[in-house]
Protein backbone atom coordinates (compact mmCIF):
# COMPACT_ATOMS: atom_id res chain seq x y z
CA UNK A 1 6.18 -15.13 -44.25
CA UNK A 2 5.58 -11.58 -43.22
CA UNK A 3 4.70 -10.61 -47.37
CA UNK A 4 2.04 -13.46 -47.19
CA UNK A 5 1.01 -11.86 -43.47
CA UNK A 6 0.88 -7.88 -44.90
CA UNK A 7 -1.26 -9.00 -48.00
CA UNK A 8 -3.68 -11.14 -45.63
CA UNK A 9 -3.82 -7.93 -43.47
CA UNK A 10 -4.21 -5.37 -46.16
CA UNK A 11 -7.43 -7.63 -47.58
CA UNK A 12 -9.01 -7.75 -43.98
CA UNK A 13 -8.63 -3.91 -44.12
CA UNK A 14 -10.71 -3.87 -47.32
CA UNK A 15 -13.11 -6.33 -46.82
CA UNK A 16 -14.07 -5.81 -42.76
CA UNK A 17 -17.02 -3.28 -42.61
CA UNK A 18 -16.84 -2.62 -38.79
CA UNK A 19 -15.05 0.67 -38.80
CA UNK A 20 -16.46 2.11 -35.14
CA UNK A 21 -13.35 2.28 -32.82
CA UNK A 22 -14.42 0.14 -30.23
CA UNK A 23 -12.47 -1.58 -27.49
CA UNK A 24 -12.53 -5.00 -25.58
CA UNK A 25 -10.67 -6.37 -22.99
CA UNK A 26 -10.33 -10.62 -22.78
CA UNK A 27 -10.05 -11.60 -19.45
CA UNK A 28 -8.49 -15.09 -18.57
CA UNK A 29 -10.16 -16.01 -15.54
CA UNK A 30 -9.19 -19.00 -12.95
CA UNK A 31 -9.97 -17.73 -9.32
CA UNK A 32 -8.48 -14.16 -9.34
CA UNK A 33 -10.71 -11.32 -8.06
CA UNK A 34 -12.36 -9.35 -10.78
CA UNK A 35 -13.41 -6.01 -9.22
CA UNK A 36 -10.74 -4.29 -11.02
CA UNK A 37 -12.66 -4.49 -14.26
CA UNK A 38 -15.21 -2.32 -13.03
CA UNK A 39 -12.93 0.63 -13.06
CA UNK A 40 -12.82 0.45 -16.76
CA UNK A 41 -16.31 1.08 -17.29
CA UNK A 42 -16.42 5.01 -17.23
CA UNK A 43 -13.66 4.60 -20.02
CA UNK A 44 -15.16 3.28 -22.80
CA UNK A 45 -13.50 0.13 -22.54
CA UNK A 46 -15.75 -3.16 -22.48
CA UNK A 47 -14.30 -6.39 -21.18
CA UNK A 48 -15.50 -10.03 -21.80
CA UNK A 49 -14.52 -12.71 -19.18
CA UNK A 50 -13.76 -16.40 -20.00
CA UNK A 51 -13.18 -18.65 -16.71
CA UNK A 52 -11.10 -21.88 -16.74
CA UNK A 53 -12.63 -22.17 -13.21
CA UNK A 54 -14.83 -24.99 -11.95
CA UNK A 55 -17.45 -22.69 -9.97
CA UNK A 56 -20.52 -21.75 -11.54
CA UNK A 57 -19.68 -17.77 -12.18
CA UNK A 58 -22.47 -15.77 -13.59
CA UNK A 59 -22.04 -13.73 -17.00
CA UNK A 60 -18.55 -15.20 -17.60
CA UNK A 61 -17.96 -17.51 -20.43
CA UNK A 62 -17.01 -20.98 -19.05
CA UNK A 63 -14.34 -23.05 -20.62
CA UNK A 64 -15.64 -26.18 -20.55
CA UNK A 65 -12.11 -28.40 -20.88
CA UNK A 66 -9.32 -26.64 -18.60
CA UNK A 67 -6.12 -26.55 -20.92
CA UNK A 68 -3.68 -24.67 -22.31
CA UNK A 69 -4.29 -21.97 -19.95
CA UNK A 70 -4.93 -18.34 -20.94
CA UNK A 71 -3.90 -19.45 -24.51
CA UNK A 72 -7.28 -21.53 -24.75
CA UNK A 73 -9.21 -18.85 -23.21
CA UNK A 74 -7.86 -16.01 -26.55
CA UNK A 75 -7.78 -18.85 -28.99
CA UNK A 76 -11.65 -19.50 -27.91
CA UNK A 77 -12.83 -15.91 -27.97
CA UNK A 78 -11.40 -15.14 -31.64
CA UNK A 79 -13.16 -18.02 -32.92
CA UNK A 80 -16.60 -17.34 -31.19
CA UNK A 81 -16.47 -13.71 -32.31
CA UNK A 82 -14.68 -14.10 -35.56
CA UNK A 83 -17.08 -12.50 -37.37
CA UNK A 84 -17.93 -9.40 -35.15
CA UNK A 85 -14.48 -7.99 -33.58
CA UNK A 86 -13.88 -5.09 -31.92
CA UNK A 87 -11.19 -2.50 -33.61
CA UNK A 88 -8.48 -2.86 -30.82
CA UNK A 89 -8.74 -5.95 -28.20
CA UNK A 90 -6.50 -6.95 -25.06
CA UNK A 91 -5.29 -10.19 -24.12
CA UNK A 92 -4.96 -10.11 -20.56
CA UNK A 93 -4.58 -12.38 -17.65
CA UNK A 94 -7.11 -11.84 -14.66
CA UNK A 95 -4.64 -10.50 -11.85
CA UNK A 96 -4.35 -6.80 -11.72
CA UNK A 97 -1.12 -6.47 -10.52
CA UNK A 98 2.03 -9.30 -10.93
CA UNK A 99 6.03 -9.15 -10.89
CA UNK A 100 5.87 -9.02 -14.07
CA UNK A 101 3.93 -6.10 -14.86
CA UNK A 102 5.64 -2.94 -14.88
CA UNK A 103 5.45 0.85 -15.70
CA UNK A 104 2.65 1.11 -14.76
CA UNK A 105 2.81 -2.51 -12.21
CA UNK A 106 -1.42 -1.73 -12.38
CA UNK A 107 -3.10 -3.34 -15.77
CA UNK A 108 -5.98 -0.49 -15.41
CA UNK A 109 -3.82 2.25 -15.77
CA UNK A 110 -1.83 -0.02 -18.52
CA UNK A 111 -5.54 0.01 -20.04
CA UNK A 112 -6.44 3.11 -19.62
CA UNK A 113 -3.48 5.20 -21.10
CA UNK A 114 -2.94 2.64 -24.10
CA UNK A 115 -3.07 4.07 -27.04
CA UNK A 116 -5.80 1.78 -28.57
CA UNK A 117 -5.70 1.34 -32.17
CA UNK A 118 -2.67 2.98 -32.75
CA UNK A 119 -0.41 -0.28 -32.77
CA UNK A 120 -1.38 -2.98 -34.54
CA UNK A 121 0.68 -5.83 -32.32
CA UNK A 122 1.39 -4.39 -28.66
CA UNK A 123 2.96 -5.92 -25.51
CA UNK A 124 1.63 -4.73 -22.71
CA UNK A 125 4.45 -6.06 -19.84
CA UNK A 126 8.06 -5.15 -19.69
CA UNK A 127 9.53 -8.59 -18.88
CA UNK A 128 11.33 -10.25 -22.24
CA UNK A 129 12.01 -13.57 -22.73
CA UNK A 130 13.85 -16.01 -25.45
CA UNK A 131 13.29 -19.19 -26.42
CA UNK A 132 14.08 -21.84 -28.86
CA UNK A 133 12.15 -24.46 -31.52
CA UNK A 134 14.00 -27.63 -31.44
CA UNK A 135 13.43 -30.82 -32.79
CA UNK A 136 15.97 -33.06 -30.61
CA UNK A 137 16.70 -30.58 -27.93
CA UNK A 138 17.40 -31.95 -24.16
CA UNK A 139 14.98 -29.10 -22.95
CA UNK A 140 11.21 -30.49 -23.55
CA UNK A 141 9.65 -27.21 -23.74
CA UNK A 142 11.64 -26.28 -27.24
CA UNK A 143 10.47 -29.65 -28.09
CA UNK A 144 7.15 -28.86 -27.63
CA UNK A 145 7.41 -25.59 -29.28
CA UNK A 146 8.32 -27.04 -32.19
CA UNK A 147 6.28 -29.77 -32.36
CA UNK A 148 3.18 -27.47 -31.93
CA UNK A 149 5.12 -25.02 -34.58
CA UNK A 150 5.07 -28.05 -37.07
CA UNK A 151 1.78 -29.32 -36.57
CA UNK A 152 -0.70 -26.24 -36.47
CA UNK A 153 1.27 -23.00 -37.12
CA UNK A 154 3.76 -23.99 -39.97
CA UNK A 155 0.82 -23.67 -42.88
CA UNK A 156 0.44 -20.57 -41.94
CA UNK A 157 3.13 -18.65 -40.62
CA UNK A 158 6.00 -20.57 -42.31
CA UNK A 159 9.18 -22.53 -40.88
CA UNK A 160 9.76 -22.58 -37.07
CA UNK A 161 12.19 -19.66 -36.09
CA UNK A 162 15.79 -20.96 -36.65
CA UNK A 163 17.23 -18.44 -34.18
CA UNK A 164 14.54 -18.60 -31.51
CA UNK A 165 12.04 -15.65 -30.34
CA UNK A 166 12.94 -12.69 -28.39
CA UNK A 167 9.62 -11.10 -27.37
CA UNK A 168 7.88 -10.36 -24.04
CA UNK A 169 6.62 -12.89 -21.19
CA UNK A 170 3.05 -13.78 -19.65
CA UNK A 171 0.84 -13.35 -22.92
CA UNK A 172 -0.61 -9.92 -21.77
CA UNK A 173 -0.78 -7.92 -25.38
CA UNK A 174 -3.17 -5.82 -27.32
CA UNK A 175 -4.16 -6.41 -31.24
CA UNK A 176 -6.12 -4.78 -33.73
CA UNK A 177 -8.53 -6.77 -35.90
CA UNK A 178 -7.08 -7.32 -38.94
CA UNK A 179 -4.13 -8.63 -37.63
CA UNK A 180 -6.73 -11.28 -36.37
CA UNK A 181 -8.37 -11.48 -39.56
CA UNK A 182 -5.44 -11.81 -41.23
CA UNK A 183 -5.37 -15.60 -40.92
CA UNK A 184 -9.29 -18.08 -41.59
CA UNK A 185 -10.91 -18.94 -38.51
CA UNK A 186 -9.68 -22.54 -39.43
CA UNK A 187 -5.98 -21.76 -37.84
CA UNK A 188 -7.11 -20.57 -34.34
CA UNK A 189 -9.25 -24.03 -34.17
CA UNK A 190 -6.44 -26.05 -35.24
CA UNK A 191 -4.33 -24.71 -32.62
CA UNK A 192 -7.28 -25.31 -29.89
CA UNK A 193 -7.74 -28.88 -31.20
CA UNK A 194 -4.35 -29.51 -30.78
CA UNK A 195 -3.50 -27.78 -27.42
CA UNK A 196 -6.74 -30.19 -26.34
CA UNK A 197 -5.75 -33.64 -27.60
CA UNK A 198 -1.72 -32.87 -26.56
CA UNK A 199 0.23 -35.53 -24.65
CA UNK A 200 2.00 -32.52 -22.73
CA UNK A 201 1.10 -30.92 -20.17
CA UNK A 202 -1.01 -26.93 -20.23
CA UNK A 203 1.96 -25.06 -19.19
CA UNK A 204 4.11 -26.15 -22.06
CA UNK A 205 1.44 -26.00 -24.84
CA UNK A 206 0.17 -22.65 -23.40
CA UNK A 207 4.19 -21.21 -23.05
CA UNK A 208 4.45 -22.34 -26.67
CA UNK A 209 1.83 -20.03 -28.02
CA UNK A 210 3.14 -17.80 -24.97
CA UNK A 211 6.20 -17.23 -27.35
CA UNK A 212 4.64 -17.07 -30.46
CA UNK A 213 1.60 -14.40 -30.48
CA UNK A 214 3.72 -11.77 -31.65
CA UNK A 215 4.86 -13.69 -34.80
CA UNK A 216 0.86 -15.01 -35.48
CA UNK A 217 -0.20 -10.89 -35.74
CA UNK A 218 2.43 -10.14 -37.79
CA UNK A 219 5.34 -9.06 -35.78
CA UNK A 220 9.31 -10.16 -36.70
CA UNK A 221 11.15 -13.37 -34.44
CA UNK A 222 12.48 -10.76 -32.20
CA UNK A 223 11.26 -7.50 -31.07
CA UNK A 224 12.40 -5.15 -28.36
CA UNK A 225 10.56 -2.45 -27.43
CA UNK A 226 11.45 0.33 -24.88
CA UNK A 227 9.27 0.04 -22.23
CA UNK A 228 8.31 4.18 -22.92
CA UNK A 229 7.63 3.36 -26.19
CA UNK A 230 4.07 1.42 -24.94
CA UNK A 231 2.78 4.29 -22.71
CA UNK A 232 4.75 7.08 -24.17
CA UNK A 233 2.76 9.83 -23.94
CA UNK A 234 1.90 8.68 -20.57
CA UNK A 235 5.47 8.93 -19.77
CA UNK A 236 5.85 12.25 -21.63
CA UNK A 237 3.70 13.85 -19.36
CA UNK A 238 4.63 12.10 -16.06
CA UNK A 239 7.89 13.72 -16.54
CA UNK A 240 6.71 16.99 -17.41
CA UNK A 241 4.80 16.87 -13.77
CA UNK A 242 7.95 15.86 -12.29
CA UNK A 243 10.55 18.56 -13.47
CA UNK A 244 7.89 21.52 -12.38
CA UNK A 245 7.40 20.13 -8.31
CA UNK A 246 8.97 22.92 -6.16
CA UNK A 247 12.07 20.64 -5.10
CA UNK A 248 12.36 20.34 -8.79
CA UNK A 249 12.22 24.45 -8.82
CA UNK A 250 14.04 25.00 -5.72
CA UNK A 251 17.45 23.69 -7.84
CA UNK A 252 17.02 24.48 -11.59
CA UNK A 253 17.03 28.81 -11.15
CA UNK A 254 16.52 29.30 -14.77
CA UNK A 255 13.10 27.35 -14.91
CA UNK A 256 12.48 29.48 -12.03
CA UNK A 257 13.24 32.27 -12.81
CA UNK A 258 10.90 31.92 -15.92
CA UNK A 259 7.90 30.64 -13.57
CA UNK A 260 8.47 34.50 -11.23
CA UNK A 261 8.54 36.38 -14.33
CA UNK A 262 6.27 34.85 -16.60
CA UNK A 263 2.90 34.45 -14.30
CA UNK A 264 4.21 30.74 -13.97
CA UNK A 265 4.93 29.66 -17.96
CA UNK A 266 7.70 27.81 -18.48
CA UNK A 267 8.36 27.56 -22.79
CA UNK A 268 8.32 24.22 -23.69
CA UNK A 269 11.14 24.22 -25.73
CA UNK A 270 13.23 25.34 -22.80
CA UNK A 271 12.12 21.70 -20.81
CA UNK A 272 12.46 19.52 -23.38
CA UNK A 273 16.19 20.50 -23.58
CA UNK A 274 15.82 18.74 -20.34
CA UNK A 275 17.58 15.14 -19.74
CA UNK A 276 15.00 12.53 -19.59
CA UNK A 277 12.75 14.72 -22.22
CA UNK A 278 15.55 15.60 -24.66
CA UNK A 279 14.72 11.89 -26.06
CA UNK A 280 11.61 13.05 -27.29
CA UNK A 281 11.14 15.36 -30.41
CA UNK A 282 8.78 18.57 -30.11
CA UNK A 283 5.94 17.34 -31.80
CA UNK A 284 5.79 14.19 -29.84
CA UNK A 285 5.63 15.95 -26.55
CA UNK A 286 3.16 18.57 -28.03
CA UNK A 287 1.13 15.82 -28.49
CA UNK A 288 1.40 14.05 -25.64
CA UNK A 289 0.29 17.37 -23.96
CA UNK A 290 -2.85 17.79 -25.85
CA UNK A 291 -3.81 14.21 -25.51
CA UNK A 292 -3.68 13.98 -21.97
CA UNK A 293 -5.39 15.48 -19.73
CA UNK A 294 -3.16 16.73 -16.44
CA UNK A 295 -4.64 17.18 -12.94
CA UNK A 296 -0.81 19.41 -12.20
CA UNK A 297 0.16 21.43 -15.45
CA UNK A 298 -1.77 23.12 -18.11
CA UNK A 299 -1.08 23.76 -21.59
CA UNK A 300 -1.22 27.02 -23.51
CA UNK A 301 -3.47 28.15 -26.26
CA UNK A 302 -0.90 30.49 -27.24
CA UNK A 303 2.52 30.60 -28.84
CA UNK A 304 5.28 30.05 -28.46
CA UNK A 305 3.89 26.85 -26.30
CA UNK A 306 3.65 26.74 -22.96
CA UNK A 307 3.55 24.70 -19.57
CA UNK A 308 2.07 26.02 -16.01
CA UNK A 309 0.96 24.50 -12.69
CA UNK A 310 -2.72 24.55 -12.76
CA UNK A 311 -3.81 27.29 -9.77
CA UNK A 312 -7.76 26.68 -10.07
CA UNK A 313 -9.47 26.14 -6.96
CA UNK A 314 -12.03 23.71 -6.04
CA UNK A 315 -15.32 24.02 -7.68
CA UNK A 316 -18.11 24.42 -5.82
CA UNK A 317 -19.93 21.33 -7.71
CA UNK A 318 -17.21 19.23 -6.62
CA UNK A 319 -18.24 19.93 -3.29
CA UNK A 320 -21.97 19.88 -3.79
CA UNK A 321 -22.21 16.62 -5.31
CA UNK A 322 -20.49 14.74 -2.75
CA UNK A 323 -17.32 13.42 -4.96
CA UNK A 324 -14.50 15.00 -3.04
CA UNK A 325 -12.94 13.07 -0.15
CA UNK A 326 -10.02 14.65 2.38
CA UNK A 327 -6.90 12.56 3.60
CA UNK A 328 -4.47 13.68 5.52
CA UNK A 329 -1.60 11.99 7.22
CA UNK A 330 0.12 10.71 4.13
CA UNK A 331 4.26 10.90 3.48
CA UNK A 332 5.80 14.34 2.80
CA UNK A 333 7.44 12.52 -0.12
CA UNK A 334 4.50 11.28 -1.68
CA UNK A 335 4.55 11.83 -5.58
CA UNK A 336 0.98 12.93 -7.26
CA UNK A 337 1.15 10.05 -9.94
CA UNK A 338 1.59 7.29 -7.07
CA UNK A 339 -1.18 8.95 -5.65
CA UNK A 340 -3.19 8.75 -8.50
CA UNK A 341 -2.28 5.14 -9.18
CA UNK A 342 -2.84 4.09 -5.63
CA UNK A 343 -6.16 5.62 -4.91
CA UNK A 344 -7.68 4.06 -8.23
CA UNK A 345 -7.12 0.59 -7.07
CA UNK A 346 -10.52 1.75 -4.78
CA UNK A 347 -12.47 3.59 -7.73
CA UNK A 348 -11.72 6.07 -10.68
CA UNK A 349 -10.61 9.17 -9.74
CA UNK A 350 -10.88 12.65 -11.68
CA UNK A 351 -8.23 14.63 -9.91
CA UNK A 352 -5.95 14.66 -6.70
CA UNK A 353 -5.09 17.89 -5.13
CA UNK A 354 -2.21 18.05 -3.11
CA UNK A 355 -1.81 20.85 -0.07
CA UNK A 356 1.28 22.76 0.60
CA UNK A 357 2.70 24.48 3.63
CA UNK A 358 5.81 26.37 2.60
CA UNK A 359 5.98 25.23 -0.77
CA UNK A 360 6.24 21.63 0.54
CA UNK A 361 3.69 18.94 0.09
CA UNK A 362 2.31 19.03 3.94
CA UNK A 363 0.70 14.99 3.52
CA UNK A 364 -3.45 16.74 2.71
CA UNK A 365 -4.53 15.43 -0.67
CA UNK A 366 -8.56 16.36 -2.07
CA UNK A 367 -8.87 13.08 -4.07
CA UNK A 368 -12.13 14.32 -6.78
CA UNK A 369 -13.72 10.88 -8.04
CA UNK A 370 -15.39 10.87 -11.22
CA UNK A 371 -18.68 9.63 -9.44
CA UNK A 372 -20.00 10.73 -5.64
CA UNK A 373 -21.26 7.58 -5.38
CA UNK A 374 -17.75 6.06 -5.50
CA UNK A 375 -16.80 9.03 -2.87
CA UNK A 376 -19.40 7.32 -0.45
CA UNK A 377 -18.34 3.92 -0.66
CA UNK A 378 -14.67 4.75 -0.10
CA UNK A 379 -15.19 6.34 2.90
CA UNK A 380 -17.47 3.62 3.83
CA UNK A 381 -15.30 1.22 2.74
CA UNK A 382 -12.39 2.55 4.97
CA UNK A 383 -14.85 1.45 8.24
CA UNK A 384 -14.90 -1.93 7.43
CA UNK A 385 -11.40 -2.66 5.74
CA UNK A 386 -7.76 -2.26 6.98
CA UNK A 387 -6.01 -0.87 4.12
CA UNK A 388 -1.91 0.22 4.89
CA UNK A 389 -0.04 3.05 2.56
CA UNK A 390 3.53 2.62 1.80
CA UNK A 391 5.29 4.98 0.74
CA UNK A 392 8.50 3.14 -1.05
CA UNK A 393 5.86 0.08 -1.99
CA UNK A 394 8.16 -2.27 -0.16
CA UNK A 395 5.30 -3.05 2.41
CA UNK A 396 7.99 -2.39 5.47
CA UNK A 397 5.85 -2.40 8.65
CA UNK A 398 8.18 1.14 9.48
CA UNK A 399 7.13 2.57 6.61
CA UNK A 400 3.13 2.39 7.11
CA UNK A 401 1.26 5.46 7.72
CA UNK A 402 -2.13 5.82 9.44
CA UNK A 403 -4.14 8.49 7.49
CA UNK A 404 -7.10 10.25 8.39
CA UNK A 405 -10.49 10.21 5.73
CA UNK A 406 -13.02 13.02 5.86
CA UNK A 407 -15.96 13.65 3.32
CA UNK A 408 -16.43 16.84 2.19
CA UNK A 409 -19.62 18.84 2.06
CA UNK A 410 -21.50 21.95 1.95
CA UNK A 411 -22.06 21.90 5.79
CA UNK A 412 -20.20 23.54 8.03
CA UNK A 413 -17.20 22.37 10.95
CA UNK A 414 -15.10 25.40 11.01
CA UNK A 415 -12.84 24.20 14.02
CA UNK A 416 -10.78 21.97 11.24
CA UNK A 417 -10.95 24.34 8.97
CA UNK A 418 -9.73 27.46 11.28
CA UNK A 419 -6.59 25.17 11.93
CA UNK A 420 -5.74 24.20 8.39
CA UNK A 421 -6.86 27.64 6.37
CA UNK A 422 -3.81 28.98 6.22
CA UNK A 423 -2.22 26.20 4.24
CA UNK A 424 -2.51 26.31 0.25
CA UNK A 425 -2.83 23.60 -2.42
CA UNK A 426 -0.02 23.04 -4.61
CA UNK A 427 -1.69 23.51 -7.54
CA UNK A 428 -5.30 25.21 -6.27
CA UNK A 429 -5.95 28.31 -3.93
CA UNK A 430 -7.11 27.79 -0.25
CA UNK A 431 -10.31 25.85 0.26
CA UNK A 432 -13.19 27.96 1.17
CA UNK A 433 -13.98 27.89 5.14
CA UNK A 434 -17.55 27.64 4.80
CA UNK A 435 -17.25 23.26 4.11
CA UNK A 436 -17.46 20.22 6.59
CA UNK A 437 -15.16 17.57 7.35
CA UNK A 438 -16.55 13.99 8.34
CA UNK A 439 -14.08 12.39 10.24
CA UNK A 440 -13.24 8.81 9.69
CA UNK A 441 -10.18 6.35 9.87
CA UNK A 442 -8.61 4.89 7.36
CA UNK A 443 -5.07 3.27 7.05
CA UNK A 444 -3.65 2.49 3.20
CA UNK A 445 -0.87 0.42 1.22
């Protein structure tokens, strides 16, 4: 089966002409909110929405006979854009967040720190599952997977599995194109006609095909990635931010000692010796470094290679075009990444700086977003909304904290600024006095 699949796949390579890196996102839409999608905008990354919903929604494709679930909804966009794919497409369901999406539990960061077009079959949820095709099994659902595997994807992809499929749950992936192309346009409408005129019910017909993407785009019965190995460079580097915090400092002496004696460079060989990094060869974490961009450690353009906290201050055009907001108030134990993941639920951000008072995160972040625009409708958003912060993410009323919002600008309130301008970022010199503080209240989770 998979000889038949790599020569299919090797002739899409040749014969597609598209070769512009581009990337989509398929929503499957019922009555989730969709605001999330707007955060993906300012990466590159287009999305195209099909609803299964009975309201009238502008600009969103409508699926016109509700079943099969989001299976319908992928099975209908490959056929309607067949002939014009993007390079590197996700599958993806329409809720943001779910129990069964994890590191990172947010699909935008998912999105956003996939490494498009490198993979050519990709889960993008850490849940596995394994089911069965059987013919005369008491459970009806491995009946129905192999009566669906007999009817429409036997031709193609050859006898059912004998030992099952061990893959991952809740048909959330990403795919390049010629895995797509690899089978005629003929195969995806089969398996819509049939999903359509089935006896059984959606949820079986869509589980079926639930089990089964990985094997139509190529990929073996079973497969079992590590969850690292989706986001790894991601995960590179939110360890790398981790072992350089000053706690982290405070009890390793030799990394230390290198920060006092080397103006703060730590040789790179000397953390990935380190335990959750010594997993990782050198040139994969040399990579990961140069690929993406940090907001707490810089890289150096010299050898041997080398780490440091980034000390620049504020710029003064991130305070002259409006983009950077003040909170204060939040947990001593707050880590920057579930900053960063937390605060671009509201819009993207560029960068979080986090104050320090005694080499101790003191609860002041400067959260930078990419646009000022965004800057003015979070604040303005915190008047009309009651948003909670949890620090643990277990939503534990004793565990809320009530944080305090200001804008920053070129004006001037030097009574907040007298009382904090002693205290330093973690990674950034003191602010400048000469800025003004809005005041307004805000409360997150």
């Amino acid at each position: 089966m998979f000889e038949n699949f790599n020569k299919r796949l090797n002739s899409s390579n040749q014969t597609n002409t598209t070769s512009q890196l581009s990337k989509t996102v398929v929503v499957s839409h019922f009555h989730e909110n969709l605001d999330w999608l707007d955060l993906l905008v300012d990466d590159q990354i287009s999305y195209v929405v099909y609803t299964r919903s009975a309201e009238p929604l502008t600009h969103y494709h409508r699926i016109a006979i509700n079943k099969g679930r989001e299976a319908i909804v992928y099975l209908r966009y490959i056929v309607d854009h067949y002939s014009n794919l993007p390079s590197s497409i996700a599958f993806v369901q329409a809720h943001r967040t779910s129990w069964h999406q994890k590191d990172p539990s947010d699909i935008v960061i998912a999105l956003r720190t996939l490494q498009w077009n490198k993979y050519t079959y990709m889960p993008l949820t850490s849940i596995r599952t394994y089911n069965l095709y059987k013919q005369n099994s008491f459970d009806l659902q491995e009946r129905v997977n192999y009566e669906l595997w007999q009817a429409v994807l036997q031709k193609e992809l050859g006898p059912s599995p004998v030992n099952g499929t061990y893959t991952y749950c809740c048909a959330t992936f990403a795919v390049k194109r010629e895995a797509i192309l690899a089978h005629p346009t003929i195969f995806y409408s089969n398996i819509i006609d049939y999903i359509l005129t089935s006896q059984h019910s959606d949820q079986l017909t869509g589980r079926t095909l639930e089990y089964t993407w990985h094997m139509i785009f190529g990929e073996p019965t079973h497969i079992n990635y590590r969850t690292c190995d989706i986001f790894i460079y991601l995960n590179i580097l939110i360890l790398f931010e981790a072992y350089i915090t000053d706690d982290n400092l405070n009890n390793d002496y030799i990394i230390a000692n290198c920060v006092h004696e080397n103006d703060g460079w730590i040789r790179l060989e000397l953390l990935s010796r380190c335990n959750k990094l010594s997993s990782y060869n050198y040139d994969t974490i040399l990579q990961a470094l140069n690929s993406k961009h940090s907001n707490i450690i810089e890289l150096s353009s010299f050898t041997p290679r080398c780490i440091r906290r980034r000390c620049q201050p504020l710029t003064g055009d991130s305070i002259q075009d409006n983009r950077t907001v003040i909170v204060t108030g939040l947990p001593y134990d707050a880590r920057h990444e579930e900053l960063i993941e937390f605060f671009n639920r509201f819009y993207p951000v560029k960068e979080i700086k986090m104050f320090s008072l005694s080499n101790r995160f003191n609860g002041i972040i400067h959260i930078i977003f990419k646009k000022s625009q965004d800057a003015r409708e979070f604040v303005q958003r915190s008047k009309l909304i009651r948003i909670l912060y949890v620090n643990d993410n277990s939503l534990q009323s004793y565990n809320n904290y009530t944080i305090t919002c200001k804008m920053l600008t070129d004006n001037v309130n030097n009574d907040f600024i007298k009382q904090n301008n002693q205290q330093n970022f973690i990674k950034s010199k003191k602010i400048d006095i000469n800025n003004r503080y809005y005041l307004m209240k805000l409360y997150f989770f």
